[in-house]
PDB file of N, CA and C in Angstrom:
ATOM      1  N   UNK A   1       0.853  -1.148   0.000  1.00  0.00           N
ATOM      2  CA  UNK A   1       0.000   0.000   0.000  1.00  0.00           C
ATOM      3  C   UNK A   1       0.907   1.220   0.000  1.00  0.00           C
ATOM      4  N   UNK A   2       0.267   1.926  -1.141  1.00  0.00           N
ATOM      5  CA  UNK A   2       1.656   3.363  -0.681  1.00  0.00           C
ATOM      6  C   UNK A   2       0.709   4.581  -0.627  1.00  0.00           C
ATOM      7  N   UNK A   3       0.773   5.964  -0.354  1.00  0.00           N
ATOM      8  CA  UNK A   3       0.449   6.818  -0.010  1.00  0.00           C
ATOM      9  C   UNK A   3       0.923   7.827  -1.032  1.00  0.00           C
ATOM     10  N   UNK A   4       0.608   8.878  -1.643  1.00  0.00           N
ATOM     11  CA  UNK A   4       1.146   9.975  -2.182  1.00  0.00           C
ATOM     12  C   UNK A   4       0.332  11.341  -2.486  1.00  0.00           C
ATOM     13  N   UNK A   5       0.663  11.983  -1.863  1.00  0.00           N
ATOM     14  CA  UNK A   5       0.868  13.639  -2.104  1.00  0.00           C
ATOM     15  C   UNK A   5       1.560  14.595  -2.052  1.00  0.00           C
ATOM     16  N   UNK A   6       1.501  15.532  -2.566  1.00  0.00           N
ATOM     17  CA  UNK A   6       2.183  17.131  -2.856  1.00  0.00           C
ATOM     18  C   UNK A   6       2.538  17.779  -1.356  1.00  0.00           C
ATOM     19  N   UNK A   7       1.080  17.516  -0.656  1.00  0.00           N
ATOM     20  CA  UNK A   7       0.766  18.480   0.525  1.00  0.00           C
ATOM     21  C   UNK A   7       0.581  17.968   2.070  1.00  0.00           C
ATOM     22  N   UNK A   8       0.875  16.559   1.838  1.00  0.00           N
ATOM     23  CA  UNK A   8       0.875  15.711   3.231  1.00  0.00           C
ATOM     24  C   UNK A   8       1.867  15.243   3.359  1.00  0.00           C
ATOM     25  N   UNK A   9       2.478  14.862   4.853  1.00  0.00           N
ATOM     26  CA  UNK A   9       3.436  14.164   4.759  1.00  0.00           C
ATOM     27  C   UNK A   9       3.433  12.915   5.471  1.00  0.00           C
ATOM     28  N   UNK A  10       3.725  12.384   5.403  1.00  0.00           N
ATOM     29  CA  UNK A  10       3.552  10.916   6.379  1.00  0.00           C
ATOM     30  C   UNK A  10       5.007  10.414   7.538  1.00  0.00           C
ATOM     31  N   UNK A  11       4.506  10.938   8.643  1.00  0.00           N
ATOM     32  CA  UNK A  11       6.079  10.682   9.439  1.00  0.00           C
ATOM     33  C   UNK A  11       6.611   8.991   9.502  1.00  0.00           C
ATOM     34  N   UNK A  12       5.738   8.314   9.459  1.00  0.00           N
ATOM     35  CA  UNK A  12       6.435   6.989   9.712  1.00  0.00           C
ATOM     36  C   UNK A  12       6.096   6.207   8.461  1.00  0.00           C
ATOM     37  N   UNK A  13       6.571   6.894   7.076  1.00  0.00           N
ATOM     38  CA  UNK A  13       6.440   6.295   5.768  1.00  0.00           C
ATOM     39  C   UNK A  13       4.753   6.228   5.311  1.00  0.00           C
ATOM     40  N   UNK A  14       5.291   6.191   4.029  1.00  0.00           N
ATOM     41  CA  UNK A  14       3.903   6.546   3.387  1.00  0.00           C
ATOM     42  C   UNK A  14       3.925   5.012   2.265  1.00  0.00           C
ATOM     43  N   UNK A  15       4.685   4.048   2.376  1.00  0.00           N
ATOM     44  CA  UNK A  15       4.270   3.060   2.187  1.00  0.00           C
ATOM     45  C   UNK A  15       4.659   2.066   3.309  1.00  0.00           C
ATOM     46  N   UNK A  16       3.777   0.631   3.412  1.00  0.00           N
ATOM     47  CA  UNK A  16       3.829  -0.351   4.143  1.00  0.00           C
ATOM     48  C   UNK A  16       3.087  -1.464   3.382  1.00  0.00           C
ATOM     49  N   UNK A  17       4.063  -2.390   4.023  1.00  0.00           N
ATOM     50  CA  UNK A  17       3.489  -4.069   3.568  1.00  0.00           C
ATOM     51  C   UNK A  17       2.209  -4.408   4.129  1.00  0.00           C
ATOM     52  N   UNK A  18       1.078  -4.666   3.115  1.00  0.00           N
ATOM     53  CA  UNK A  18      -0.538  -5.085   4.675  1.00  0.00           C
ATOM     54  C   UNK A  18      -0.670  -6.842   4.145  1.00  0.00           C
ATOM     55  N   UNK A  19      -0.692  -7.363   4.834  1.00  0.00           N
ATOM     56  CA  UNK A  19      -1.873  -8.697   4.576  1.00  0.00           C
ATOM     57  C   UNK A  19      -3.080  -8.528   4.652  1.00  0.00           C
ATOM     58  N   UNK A  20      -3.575  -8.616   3.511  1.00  0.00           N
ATOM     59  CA  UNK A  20      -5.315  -8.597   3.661  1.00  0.00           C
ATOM     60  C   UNK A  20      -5.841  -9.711   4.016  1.00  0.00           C
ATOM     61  N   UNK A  21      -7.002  -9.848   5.001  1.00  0.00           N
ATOM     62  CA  UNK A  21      -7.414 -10.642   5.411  1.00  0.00           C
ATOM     63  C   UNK A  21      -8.742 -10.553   4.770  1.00  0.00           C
ATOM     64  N   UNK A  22      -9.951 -12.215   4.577  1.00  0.00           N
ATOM     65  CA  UNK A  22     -10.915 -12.414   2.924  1.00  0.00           C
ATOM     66  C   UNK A  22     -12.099 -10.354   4.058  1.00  0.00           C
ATOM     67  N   UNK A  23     -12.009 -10.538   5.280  1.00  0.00           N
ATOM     68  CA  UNK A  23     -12.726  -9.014   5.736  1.00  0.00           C
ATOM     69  C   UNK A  23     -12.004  -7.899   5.627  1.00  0.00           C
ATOM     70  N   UNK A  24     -12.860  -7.111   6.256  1.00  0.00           N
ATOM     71  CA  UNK A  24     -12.406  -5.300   6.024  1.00  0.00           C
ATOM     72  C   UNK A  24     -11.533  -5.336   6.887  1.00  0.00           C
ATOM     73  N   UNK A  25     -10.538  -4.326   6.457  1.00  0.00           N
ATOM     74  CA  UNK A  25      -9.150  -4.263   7.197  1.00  0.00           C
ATOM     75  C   UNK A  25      -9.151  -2.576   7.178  1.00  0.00           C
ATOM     76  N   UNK A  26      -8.984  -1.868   8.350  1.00  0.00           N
ATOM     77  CA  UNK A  26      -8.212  -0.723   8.608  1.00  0.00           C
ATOM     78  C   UNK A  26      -6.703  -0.739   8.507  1.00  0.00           C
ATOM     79  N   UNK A  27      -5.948   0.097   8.339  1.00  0.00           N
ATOM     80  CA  UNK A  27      -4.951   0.414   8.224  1.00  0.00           C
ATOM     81  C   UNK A  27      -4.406   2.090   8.457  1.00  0.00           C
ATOM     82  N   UNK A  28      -3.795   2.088   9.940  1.00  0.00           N
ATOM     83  CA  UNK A  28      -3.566   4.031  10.468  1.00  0.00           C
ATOM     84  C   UNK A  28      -2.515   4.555   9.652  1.00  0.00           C
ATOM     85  N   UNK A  29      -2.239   5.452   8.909  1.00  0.00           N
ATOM     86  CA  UNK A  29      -1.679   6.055   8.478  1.00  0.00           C
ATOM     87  C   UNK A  29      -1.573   7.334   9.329  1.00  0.00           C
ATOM     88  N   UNK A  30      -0.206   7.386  10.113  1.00  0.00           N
ATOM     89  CA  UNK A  30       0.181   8.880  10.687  1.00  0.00           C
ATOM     90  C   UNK A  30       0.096  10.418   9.643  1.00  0.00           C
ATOM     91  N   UNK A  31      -0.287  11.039   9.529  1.00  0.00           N
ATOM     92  CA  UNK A  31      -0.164  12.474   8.500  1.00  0.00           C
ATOM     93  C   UNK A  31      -0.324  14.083   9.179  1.00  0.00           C
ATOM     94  N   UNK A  32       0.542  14.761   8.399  1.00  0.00           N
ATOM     95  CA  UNK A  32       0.606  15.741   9.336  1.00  0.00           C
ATOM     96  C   UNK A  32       0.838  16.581   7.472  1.00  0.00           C
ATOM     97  N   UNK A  33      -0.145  18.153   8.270  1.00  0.00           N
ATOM     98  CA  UNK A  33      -0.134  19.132   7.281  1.00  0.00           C
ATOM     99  C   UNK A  33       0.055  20.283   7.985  1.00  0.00           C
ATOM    100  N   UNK A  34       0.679  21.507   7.375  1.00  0.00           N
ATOM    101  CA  UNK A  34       1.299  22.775   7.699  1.00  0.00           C
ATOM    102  C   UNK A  34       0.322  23.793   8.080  1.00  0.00           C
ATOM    103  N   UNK A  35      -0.808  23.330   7.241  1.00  0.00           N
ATOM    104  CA  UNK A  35      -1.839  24.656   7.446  1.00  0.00           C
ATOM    105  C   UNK A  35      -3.141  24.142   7.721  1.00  0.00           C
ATOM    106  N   UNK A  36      -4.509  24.370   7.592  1.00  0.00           N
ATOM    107  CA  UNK A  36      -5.700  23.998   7.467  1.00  0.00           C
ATOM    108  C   UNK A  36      -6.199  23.782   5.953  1.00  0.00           C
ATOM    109  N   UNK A  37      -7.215  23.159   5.344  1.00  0.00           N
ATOM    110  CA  UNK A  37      -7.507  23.453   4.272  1.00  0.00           C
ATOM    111  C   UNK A  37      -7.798  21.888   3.498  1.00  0.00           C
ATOM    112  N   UNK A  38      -7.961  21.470   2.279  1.00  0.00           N
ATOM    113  CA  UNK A  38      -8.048  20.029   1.161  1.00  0.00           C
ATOM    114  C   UNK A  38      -7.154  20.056   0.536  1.00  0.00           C
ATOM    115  N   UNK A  39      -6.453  18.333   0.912  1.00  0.00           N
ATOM    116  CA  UNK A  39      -5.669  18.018  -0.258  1.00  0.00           C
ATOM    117  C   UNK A  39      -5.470  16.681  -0.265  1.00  0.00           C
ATOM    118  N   UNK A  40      -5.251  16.902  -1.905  1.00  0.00           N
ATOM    119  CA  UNK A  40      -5.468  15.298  -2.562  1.00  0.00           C
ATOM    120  C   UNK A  40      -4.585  14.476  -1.981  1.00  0.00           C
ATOM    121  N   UNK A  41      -5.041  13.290  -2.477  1.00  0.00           N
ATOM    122  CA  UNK A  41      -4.249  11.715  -1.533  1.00  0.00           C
ATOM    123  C   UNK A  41      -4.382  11.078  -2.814  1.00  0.00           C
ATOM    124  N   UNK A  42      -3.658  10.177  -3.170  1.00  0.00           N
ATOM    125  CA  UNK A  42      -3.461   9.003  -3.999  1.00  0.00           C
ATOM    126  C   UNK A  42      -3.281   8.042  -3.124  1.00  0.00           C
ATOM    127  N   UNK A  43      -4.099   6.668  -3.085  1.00  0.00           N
ATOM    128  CA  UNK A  43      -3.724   5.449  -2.145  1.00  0.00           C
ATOM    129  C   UNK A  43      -3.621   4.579  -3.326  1.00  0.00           C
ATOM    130  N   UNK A  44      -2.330   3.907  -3.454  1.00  0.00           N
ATOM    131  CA  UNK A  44      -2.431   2.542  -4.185  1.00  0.00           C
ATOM    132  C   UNK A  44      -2.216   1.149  -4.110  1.00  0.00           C
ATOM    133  N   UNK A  45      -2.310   0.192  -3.717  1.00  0.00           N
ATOM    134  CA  UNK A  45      -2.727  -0.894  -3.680  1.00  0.00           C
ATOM    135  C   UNK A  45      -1.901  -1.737  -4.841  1.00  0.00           C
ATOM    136  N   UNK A  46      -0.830  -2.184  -4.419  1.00  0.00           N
ATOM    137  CA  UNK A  46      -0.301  -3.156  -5.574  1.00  0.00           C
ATOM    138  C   UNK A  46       0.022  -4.607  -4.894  1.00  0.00           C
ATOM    139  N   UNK A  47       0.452  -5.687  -5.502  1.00  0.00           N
ATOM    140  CA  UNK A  47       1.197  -6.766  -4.924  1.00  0.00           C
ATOM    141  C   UNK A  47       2.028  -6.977  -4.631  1.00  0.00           C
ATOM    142  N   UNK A  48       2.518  -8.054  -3.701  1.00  0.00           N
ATOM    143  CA  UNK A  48       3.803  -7.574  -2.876  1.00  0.00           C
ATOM    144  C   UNK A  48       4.992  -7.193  -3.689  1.00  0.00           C
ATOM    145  N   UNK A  49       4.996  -7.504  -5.085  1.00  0.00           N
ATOM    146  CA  UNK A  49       6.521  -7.310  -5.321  1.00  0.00           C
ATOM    147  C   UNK A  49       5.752  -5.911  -6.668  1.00  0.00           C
ATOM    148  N   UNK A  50       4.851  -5.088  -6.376  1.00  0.00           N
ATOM    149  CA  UNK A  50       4.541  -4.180  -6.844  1.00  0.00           C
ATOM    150  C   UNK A  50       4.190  -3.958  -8.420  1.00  0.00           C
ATOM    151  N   UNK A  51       4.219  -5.101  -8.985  1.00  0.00           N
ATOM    152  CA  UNK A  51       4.333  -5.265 -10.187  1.00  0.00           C
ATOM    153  C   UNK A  51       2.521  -5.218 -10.768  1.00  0.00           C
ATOM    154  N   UNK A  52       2.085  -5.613  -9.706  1.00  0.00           N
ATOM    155  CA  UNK A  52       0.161  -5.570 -10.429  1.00  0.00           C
ATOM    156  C   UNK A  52      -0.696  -4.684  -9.803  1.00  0.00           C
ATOM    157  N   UNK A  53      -1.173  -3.343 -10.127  1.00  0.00           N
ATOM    158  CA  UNK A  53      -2.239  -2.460  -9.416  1.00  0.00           C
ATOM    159  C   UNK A  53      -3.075  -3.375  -8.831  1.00  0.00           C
ATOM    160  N   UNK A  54      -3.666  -3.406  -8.222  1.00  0.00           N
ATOM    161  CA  UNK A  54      -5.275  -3.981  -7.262  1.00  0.00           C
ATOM    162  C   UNK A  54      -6.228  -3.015  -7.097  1.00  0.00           C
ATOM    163  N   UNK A  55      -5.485  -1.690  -6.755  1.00  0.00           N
ATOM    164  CA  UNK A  55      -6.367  -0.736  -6.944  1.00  0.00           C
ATOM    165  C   UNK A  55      -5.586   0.361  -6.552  1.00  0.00           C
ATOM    166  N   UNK A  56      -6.691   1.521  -7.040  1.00  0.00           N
ATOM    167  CA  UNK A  56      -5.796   3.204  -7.083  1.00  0.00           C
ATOM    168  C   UNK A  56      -7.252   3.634  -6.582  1.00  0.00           C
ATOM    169  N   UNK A  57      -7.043   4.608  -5.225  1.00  0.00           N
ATOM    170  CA  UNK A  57      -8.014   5.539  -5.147  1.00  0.00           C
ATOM    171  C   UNK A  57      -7.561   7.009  -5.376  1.00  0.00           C
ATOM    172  N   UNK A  58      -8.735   7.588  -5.101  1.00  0.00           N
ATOM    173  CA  UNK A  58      -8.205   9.444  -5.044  1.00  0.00           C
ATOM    174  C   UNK A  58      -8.989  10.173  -3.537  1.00  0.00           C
ATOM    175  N   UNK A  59      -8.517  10.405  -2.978  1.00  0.00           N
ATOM    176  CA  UNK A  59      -9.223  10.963  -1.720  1.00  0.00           C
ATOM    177  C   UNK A  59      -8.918  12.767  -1.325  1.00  0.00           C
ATOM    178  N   UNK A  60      -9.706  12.994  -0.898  1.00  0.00           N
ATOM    179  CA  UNK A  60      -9.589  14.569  -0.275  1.00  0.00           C
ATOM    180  C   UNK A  60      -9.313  14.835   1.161  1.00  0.00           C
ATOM    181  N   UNK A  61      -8.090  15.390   2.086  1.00  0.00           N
ATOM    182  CA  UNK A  61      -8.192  15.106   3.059  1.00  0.00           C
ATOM    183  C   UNK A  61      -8.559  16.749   3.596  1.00  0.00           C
ATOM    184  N   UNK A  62      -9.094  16.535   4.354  1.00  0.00           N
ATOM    185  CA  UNK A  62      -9.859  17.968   4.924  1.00  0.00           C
ATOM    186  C   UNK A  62      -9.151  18.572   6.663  1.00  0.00           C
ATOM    187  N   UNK A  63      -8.422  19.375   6.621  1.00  0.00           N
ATOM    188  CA  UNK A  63      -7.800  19.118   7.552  1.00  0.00           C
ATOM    189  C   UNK A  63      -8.429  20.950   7.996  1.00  0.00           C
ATOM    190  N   UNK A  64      -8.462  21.040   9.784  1.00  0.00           N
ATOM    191  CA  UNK A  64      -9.403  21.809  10.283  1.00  0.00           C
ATOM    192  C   UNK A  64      -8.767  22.586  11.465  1.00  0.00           C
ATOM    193  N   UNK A  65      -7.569  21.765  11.385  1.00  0.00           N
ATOM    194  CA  UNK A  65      -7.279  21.870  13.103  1.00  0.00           C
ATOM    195  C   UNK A  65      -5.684  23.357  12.678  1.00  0.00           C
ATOM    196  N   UNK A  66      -5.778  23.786  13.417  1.00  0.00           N
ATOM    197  CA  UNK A  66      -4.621  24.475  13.247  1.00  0.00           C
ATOM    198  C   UNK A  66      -3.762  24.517  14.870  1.00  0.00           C
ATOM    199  N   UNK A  67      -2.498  24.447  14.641  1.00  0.00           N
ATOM    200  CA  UNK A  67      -1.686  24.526  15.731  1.00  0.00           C
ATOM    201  C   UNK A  67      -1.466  25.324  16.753  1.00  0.00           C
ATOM    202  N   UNK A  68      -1.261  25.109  18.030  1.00  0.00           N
ATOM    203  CA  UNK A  68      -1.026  26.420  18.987  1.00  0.00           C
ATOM    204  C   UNK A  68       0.001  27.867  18.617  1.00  0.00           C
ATOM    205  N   UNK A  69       1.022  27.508  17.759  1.00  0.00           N
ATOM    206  CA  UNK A  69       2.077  28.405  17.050  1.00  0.00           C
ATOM    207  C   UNK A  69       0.822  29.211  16.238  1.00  0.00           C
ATOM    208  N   UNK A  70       0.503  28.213  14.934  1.00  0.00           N
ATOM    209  CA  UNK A  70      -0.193  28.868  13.642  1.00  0.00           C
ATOM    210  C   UNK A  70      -1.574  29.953  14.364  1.00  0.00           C
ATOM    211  N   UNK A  71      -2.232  29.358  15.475  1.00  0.00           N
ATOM    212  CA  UNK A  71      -3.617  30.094  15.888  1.00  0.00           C
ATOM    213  C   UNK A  71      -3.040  31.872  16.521  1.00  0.00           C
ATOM    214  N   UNK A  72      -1.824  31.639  17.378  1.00  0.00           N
ATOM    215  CA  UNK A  72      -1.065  32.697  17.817  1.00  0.00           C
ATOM    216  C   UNK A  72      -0.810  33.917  17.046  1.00  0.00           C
ATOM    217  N   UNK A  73       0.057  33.517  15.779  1.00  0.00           N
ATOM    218  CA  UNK A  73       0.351  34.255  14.584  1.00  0.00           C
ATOM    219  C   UNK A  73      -1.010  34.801  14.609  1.00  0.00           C
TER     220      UNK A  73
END
């Protein structure tokens, strides 16, 4: 599973190995952004040795919260 955007960052990697199990599986992804505001996500989904898509999404992440520094300013 890998992770990609312009405007997020992922502190503890933005890809990881998952075993899917035949049910629904969560998976936490740590992410951290600079400001408030939407931005795109690419999640993709390949096999272990990366060679076959399984799947590609597109997501919007909506982020709201602003920091004790950023609210100060």
């Amino acid at each position: 599973m890998r992770l990609e955007s312009d405007q997020l960052r992922f502190p503890d990697g933005a890809e990881r190995l998952v075993t899917l199990p035949p049910q629904n599986t969560t998976e936490r992804f740590a992410v951290v952004t600079r400001a408030p505001g939407a931005f795109p996500l690419s999640i993709t989904v390949t096999s272990p040795d990366g060679d076959l898509v399984v799947n590609r999404s597109e997501l919007t992440i909506r982020s709201t919260v602003v920091s004790g520094v950023g609210a100060t300013l």
